[in-house]
PDB file of N, CA and C in Angstrom:
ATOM      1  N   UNK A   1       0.840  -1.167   0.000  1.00  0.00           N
ATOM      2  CA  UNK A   1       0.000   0.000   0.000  1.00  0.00           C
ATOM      3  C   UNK A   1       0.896   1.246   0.000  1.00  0.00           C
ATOM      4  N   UNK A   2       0.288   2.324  -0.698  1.00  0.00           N
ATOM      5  CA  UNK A   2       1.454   3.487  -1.135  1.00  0.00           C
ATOM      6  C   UNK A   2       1.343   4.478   0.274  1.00  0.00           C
ATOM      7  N   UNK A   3       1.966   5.100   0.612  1.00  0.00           N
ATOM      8  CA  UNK A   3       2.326   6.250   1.937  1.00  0.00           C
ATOM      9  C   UNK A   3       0.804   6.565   2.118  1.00  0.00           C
ATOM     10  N   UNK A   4       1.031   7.533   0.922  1.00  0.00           N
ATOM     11  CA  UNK A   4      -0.883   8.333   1.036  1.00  0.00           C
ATOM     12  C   UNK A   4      -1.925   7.710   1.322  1.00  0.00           C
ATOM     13  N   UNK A   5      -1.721   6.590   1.210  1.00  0.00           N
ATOM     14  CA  UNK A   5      -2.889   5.723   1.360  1.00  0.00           C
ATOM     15  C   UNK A   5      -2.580   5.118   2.500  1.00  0.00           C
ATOM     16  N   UNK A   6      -1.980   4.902   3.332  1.00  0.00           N
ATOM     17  CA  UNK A   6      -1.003   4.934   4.635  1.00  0.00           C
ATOM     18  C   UNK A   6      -1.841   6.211   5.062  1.00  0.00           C
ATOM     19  N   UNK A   7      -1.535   6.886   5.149  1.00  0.00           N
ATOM     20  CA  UNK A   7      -1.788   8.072   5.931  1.00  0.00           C
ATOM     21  C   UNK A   7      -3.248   8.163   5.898  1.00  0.00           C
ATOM     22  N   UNK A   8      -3.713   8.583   4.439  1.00  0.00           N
ATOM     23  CA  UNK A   8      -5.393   8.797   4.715  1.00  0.00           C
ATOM     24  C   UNK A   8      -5.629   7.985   6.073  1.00  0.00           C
ATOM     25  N   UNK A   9      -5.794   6.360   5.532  1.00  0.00           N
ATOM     26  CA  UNK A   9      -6.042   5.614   6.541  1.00  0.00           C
ATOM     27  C   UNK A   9      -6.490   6.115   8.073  1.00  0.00           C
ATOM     28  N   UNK A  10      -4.940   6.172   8.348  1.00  0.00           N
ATOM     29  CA  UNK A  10      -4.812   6.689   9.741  1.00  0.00           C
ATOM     30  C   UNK A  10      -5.482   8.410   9.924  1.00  0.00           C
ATOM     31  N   UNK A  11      -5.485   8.975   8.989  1.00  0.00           N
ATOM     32  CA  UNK A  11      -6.669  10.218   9.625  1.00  0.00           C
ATOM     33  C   UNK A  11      -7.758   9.891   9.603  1.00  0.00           C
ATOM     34  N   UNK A  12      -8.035   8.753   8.481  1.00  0.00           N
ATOM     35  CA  UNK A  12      -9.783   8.587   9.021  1.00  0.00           C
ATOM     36  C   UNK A  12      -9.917   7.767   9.939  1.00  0.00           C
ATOM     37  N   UNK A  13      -9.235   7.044  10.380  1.00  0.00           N
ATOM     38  CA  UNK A  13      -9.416   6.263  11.474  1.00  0.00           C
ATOM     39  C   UNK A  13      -9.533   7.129  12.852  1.00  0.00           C
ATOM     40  N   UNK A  14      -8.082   8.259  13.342  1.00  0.00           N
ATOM     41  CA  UNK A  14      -8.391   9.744  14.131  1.00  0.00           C
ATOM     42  C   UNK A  14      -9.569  10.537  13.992  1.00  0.00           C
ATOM     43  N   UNK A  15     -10.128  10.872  12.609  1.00  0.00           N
ATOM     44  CA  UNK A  15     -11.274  11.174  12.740  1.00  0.00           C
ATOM     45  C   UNK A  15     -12.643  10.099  13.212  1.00  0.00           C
ATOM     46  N   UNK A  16     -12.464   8.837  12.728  1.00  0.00           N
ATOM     47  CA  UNK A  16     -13.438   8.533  13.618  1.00  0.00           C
ATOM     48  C   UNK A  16     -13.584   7.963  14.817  1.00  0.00           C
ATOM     49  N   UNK A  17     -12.470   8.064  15.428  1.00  0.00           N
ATOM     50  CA  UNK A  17     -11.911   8.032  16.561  1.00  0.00           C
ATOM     51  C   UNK A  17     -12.927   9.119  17.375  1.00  0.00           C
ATOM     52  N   UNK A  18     -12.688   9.844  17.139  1.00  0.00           N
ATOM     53  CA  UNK A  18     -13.899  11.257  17.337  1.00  0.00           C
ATOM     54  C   UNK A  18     -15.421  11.525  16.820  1.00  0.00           C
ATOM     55  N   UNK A  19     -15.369  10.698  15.937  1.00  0.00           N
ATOM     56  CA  UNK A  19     -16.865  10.814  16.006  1.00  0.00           C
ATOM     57  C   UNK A  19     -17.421  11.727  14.985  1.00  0.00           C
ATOM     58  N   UNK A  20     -16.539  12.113  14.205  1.00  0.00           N
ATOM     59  CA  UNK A  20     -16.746  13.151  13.312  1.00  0.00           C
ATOM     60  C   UNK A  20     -16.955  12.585  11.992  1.00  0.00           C
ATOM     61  N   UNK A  21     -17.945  13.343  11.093  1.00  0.00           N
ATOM     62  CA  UNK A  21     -17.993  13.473   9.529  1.00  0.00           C
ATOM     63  C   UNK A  21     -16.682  13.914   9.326  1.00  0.00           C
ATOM     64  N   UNK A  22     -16.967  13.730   8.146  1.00  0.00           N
ATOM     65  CA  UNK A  22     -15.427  14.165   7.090  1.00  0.00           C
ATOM     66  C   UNK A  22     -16.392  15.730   7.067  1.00  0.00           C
ATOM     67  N   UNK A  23     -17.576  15.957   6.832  1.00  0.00           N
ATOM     68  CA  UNK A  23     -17.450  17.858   7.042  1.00  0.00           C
ATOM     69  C   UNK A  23     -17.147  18.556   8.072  1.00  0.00           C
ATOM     70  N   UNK A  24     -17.451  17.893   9.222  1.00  0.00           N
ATOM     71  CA  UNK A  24     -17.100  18.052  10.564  1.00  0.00           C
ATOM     72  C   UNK A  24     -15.713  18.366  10.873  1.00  0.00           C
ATOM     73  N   UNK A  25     -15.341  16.803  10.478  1.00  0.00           N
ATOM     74  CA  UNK A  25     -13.218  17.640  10.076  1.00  0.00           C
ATOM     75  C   UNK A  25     -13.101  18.070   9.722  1.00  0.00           C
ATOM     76  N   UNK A  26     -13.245  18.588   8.311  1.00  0.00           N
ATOM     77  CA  UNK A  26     -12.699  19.300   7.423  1.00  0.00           C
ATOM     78  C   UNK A  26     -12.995  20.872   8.087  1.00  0.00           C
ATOM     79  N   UNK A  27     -14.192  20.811   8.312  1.00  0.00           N
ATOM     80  CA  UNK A  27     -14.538  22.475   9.087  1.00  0.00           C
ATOM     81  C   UNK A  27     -13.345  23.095  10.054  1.00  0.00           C
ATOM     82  N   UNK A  28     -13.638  21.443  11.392  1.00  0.00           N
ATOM     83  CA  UNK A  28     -12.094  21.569  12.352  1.00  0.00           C
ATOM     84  C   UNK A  28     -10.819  22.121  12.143  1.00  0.00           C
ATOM     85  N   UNK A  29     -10.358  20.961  10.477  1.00  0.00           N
ATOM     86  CA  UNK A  29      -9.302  21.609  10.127  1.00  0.00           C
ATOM     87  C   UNK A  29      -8.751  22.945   9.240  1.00  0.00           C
ATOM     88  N   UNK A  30      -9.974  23.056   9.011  1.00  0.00           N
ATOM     89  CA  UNK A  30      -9.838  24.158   8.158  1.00  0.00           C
ATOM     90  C   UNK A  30      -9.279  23.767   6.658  1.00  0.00           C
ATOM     91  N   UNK A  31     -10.035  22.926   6.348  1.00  0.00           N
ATOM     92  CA  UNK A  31      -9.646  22.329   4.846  1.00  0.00           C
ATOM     93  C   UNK A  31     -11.014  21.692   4.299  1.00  0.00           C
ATOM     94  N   UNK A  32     -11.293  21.889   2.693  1.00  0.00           N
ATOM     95  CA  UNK A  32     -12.149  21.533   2.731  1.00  0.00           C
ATOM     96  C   UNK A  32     -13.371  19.964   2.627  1.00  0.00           C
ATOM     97  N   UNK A  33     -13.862  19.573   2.658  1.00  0.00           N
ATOM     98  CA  UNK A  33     -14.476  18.724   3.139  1.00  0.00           C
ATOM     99  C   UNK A  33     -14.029  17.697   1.428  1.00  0.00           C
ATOM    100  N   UNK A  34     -13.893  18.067   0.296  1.00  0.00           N
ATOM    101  CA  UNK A  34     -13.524  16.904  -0.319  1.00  0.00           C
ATOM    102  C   UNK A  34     -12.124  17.019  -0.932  1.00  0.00           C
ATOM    103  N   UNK A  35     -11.303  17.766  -0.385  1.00  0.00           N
ATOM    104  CA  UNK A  35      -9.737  17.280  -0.392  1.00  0.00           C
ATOM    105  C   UNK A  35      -9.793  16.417   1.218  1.00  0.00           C
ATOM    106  N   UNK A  36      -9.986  16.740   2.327  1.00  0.00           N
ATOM    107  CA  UNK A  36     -10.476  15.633   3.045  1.00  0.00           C
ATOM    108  C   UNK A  36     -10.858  14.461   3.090  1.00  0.00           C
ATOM    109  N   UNK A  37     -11.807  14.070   1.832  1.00  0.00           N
ATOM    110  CA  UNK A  37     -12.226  13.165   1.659  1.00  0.00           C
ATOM    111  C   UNK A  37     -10.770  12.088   0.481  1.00  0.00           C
ATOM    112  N   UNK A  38     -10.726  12.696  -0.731  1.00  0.00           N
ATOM    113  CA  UNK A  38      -9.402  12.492  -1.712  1.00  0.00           C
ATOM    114  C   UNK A  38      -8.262  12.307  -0.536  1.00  0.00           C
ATOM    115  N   UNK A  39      -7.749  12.741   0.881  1.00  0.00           N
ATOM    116  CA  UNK A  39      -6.283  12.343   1.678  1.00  0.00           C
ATOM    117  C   UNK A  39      -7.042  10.945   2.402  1.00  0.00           C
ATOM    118  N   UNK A  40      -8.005  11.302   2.656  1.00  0.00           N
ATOM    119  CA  UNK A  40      -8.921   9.640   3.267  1.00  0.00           C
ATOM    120  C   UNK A  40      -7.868   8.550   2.594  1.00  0.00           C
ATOM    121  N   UNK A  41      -8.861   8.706   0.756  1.00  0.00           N
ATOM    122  CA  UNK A  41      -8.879   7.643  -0.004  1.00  0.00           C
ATOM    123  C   UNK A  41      -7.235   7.607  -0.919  1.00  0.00           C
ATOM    124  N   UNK A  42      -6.525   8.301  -0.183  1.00  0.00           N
ATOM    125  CA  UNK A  42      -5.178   8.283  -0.558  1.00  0.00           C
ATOM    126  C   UNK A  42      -4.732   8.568  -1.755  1.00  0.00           C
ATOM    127  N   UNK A  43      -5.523   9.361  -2.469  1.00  0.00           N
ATOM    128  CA  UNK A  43      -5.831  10.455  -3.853  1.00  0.00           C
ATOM    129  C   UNK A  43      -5.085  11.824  -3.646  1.00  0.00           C
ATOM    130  N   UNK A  44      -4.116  12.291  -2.981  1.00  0.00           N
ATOM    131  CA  UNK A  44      -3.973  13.366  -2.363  1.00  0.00           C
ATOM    132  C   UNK A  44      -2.246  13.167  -2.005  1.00  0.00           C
ATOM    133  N   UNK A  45      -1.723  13.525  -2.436  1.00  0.00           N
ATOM    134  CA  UNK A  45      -0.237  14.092  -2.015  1.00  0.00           C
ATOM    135  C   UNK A  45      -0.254  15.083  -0.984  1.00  0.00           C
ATOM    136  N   UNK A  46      -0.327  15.427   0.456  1.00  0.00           N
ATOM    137  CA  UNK A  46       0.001  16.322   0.842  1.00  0.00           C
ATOM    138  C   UNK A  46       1.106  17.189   1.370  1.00  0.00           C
ATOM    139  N   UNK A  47       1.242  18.230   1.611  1.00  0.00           N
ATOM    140  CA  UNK A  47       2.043  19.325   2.041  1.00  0.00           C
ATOM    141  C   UNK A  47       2.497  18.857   3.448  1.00  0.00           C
ATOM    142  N   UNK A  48       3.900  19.078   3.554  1.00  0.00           N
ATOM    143  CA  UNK A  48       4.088  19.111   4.716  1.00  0.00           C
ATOM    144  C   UNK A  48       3.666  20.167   5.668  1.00  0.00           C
ATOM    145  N   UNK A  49       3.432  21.456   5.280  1.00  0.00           N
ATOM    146  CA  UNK A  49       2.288  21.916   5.433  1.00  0.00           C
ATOM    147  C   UNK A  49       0.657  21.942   6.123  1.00  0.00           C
ATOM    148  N   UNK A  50       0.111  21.039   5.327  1.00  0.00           N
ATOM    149  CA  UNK A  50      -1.278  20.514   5.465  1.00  0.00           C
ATOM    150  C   UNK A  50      -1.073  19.104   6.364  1.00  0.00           C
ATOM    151  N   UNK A  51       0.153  18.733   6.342  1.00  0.00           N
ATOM    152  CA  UNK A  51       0.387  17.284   7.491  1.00  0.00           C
ATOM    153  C   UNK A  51       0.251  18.094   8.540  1.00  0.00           C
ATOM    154  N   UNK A  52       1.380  19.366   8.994  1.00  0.00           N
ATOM    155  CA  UNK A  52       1.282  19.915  10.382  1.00  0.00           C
ATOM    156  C   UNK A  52       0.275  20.231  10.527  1.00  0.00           C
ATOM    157  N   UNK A  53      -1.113  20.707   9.993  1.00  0.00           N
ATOM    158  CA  UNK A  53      -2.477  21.837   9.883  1.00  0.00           C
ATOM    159  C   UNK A  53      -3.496  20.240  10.743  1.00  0.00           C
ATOM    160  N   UNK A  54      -3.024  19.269  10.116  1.00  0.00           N
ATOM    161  CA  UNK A  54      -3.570  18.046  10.436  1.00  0.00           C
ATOM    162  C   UNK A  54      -3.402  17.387  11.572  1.00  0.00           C
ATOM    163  N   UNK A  55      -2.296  17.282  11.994  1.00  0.00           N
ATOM    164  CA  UNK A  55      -1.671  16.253  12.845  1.00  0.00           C
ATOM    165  C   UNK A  55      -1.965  17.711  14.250  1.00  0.00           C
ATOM    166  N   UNK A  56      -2.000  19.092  14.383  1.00  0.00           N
ATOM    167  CA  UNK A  56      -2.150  19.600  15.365  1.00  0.00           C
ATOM    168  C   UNK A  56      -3.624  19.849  15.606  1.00  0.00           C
ATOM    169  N   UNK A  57      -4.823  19.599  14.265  1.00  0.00           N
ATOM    170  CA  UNK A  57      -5.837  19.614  14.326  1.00  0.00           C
ATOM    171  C   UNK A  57      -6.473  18.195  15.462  1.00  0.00           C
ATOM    172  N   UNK A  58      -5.558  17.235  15.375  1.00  0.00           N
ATOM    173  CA  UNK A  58      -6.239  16.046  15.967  1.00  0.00           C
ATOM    174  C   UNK A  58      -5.737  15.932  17.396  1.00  0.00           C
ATOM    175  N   UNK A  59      -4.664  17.248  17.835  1.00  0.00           N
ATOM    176  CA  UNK A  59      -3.797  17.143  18.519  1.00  0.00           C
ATOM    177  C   UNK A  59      -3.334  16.082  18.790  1.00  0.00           C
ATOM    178  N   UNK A  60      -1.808  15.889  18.021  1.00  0.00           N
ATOM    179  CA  UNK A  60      -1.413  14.925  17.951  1.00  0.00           C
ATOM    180  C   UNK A  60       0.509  15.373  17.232  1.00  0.00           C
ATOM    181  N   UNK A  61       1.360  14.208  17.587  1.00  0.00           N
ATOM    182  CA  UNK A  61       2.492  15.199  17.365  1.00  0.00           C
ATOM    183  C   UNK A  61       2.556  14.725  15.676  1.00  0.00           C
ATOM    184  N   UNK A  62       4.102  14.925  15.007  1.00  0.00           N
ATOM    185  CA  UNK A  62       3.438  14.213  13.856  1.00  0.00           C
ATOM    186  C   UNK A  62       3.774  12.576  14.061  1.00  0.00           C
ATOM    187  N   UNK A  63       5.067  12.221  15.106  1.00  0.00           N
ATOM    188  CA  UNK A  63       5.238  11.202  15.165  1.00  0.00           C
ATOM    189  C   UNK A  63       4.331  10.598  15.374  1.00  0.00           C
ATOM    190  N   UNK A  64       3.101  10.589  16.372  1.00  0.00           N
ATOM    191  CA  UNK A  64       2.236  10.420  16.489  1.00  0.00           C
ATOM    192  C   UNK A  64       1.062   9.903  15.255  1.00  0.00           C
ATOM    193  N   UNK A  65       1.459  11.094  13.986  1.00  0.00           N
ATOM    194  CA  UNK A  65       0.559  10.712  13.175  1.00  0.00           C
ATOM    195  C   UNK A  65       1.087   9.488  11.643  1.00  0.00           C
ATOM    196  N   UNK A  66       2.495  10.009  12.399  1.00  0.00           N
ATOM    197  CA  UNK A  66       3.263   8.569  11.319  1.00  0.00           C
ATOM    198  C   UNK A  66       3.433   7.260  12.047  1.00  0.00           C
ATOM    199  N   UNK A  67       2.786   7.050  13.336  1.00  0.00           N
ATOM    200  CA  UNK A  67       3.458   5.970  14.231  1.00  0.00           C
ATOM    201  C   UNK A  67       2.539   4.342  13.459  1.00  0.00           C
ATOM    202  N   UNK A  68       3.497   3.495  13.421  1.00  0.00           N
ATOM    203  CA  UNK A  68       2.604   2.314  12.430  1.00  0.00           C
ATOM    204  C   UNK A  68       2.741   2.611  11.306  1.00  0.00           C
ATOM    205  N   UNK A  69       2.751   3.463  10.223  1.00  0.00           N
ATOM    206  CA  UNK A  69       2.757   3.615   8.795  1.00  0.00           C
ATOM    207  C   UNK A  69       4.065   3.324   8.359  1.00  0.00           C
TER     208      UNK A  69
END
């Protein structure tokens, strides 16, 4: 399985960890609800950037958000 798809994974799993829609996050993070959806399904290259916007949205460090992948 490729990184991105690694990663989505594990944010949607943090997000539903919480209980949240993907609009719900996306609102949280301040991103919008279907590039949210595209980093889910591992369609999405992101920014290291948009990793930090992410990984402090779930509060979480990033090791945290790479731990297992």
């Amino acid at each position: 399985m490729a990184a991105n798809q690694q990663l989505g994974m594990r944010i949607k799993d943090l997000r539903e960890a919480r209980d949240w829609s993907q609009r719900e996050c996306a609102d949280f993070l301040g991103v919008h609800h279907v590039y949210l959806a595209d980093v889910e399904l591992g369609k999405r290259n992101l920014t290291l950037a948009n990793i930090e916007k992410i990984a402090a949205g779930f509060g979480v460090t990033l090791e945290e958000l790479f731990k297992g992948l």
